[in-house]
C-alpha atoms as a PDB file:
ATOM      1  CA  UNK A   1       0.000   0.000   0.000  1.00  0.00           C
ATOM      2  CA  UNK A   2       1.322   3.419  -1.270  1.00  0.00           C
ATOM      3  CA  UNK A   3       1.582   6.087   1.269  1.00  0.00           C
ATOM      4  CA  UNK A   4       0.077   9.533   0.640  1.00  0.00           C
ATOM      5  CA  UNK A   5       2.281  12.418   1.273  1.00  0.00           C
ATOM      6  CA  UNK A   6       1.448  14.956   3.788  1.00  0.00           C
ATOM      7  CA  UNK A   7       0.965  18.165   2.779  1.00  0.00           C
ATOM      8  CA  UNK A   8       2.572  17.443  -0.532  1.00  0.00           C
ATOM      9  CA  UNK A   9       5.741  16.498   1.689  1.00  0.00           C
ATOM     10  CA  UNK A  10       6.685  12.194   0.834  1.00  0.00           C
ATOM     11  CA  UNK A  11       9.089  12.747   4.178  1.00  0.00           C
ATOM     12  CA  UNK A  12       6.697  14.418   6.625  1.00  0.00           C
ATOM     13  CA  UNK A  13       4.024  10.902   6.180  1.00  0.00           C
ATOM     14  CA  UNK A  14       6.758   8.610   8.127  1.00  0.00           C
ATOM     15  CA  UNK A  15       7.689  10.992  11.075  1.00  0.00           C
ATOM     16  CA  UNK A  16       3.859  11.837  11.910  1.00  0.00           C
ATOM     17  CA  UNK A  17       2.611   8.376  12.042  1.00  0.00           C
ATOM     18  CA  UNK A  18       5.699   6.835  13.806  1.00  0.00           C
ATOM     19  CA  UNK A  19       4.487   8.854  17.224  1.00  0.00           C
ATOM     20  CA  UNK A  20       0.809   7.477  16.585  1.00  0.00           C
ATOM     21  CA  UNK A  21       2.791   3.906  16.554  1.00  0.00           C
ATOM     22  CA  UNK A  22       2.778   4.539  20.641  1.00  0.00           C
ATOM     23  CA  UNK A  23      -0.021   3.495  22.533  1.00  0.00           C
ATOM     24  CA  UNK A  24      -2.176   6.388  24.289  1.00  0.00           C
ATOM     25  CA  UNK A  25      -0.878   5.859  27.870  1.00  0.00           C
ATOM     26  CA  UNK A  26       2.769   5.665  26.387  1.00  0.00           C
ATOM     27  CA  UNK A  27       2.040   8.881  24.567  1.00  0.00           C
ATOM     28  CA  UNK A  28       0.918  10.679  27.676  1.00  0.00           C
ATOM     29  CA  UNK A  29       3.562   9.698  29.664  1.00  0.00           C
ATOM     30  CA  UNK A  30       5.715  10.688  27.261  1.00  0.00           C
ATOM     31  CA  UNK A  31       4.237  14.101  27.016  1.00  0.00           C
ATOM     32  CA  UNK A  32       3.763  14.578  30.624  1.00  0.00           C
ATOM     33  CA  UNK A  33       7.884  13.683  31.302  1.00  0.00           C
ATOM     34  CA  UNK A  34       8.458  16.151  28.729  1.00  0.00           C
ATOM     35  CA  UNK A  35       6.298  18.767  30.425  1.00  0.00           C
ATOM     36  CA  UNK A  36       7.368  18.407  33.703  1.00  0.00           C
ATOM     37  CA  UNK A  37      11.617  18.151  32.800  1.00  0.00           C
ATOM     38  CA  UNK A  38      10.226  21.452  30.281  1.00  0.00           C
ATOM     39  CA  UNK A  39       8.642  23.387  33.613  1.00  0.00           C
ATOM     40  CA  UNK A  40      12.080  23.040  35.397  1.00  0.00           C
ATOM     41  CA  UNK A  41      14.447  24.401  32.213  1.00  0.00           C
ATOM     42  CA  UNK A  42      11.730  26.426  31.467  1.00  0.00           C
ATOM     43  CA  UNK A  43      11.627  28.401  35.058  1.00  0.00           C
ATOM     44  CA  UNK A  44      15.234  28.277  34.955  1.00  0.00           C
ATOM     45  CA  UNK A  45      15.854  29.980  31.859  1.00  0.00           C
ATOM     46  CA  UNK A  46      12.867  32.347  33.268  1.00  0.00           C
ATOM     47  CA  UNK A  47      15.134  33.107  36.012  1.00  0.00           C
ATOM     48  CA  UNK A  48      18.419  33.911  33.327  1.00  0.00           C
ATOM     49  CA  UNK A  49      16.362  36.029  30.691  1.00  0.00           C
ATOM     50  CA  UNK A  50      13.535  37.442  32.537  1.00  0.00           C
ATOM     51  CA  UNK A  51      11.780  39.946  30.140  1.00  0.00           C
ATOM     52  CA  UNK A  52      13.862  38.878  26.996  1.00  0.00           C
ATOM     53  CA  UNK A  53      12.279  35.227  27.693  1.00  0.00           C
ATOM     54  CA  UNK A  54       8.492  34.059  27.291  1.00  0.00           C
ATOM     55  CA  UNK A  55       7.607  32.930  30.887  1.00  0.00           C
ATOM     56  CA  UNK A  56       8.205  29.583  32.863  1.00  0.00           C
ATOM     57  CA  UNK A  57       4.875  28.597  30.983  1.00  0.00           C
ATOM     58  CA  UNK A  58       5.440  30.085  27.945  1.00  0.00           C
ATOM     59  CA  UNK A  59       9.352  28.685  28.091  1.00  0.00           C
ATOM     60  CA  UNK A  60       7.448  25.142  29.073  1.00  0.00           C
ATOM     61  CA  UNK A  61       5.502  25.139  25.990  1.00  0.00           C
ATOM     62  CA  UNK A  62       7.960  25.878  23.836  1.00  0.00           C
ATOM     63  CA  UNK A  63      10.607  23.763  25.430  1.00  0.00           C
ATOM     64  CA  UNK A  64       7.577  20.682  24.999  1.00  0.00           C
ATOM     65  CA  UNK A  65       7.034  21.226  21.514  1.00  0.00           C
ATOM     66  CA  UNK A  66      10.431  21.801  19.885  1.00  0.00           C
ATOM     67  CA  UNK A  67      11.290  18.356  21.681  1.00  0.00           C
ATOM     68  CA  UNK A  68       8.644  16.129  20.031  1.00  0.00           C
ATOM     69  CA  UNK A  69       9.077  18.289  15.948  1.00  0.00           C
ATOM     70  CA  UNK A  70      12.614  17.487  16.528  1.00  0.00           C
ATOM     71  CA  UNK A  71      11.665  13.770  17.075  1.00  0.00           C
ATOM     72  CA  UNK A  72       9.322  13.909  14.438  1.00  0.00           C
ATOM     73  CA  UNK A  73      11.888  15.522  11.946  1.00  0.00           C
ATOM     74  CA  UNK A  74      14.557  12.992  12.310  1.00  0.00           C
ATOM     75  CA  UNK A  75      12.490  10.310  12.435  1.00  0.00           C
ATOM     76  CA  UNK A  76      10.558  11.886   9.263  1.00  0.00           C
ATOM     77  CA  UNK A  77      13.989  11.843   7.559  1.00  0.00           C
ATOM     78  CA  UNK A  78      15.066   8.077   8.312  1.00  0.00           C
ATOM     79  CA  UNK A  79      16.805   8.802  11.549  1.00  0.00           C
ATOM     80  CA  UNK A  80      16.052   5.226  13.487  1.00  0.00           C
ATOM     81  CA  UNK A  81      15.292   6.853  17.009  1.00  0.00           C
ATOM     82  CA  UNK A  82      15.425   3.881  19.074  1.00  0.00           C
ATOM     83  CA  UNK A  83      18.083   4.434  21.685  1.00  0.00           C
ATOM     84  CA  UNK A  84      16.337   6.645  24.279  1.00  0.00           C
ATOM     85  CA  UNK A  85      19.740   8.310  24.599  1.00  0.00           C
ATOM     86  CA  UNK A  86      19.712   9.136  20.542  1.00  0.00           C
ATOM     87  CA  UNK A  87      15.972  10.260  21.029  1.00  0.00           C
ATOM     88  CA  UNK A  88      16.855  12.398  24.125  1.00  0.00           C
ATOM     89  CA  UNK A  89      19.444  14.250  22.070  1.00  0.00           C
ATOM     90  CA  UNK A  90      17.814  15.101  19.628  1.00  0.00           C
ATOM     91  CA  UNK A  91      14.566  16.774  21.299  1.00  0.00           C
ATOM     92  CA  UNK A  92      16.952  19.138  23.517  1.00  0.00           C
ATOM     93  CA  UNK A  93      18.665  19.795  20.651  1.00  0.00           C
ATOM     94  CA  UNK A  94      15.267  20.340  19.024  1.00  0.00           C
ATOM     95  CA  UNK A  95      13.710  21.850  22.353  1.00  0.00           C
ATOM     96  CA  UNK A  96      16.740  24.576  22.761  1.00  0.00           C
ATOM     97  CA  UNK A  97      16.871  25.135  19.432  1.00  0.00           C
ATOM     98  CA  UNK A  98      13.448  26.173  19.059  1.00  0.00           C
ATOM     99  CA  UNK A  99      13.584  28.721  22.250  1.00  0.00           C
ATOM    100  CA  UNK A 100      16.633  29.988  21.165  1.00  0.00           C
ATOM    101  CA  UNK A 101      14.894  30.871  17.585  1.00  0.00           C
ATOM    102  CA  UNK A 102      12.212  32.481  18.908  1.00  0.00           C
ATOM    103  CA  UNK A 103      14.220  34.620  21.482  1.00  0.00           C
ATOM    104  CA  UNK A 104      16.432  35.803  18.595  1.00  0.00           C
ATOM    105  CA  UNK A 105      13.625  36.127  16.706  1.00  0.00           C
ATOM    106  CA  UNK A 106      11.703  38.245  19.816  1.00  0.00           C
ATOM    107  CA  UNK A 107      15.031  40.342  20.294  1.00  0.00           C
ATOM    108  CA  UNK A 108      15.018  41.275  16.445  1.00  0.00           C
ATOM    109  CA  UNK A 109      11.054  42.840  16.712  1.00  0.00           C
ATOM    110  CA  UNK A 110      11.383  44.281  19.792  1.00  0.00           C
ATOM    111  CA  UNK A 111      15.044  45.751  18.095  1.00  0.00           C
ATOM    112  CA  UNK A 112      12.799  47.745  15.336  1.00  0.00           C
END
């Protein structure tokens, strides 16, 4: 059976339906670690950038999603992701990345 592309994307069909692979309680306790490890870097980095950051929720969010597109991404591009250690790596990286993007990109409007 041929799968459909997503969006018009033939990469992004593999990434989205390997986290639907999980079952539902796996998912939310995925989610929920992510959330509650996301509240702690996200107060801390509350603490460091204070009005140049988004909030310890906003931070927590942020923190939360970049982890699981960055998961999503790699695995959407043939990454195997089955070492938790490989997985953790690359949703920080993915999880930083994405707050640092948006503070730059906060710093830059706030700049004009």
């Amino acid at each position: 059976m041929k799968q459909e592309p997503l969006f018009g994307l033939p990469w992004a069909a593999r990434g989205l339906r390997m986290i639907w692979n999980l079952d539902t309680g796996w998912l939310m306790m995925a989610i929920a670690a992510v959330a509650v490890l996301a509240m702690f870097f996200g107060a801390a980095l509350n603490a460091i950038m204070r009005e140049d950051g988004f909030g310890p929720i906003g931070n927590m969010v942020l923190f939360t999603i970049g982890f699981f597109a960055a998961i999503l991404i790699a695995n959407s591009f043939g990454i195997n992701l089955r070492d938790l250690k490989l997985a953790m790596a690359y949703g920080l990286g993915g999880a930083f990345a994405t707050v640092s993007m948006l503070a730059m990109l906060k710093a830059a409007i706030a700049k004009i």
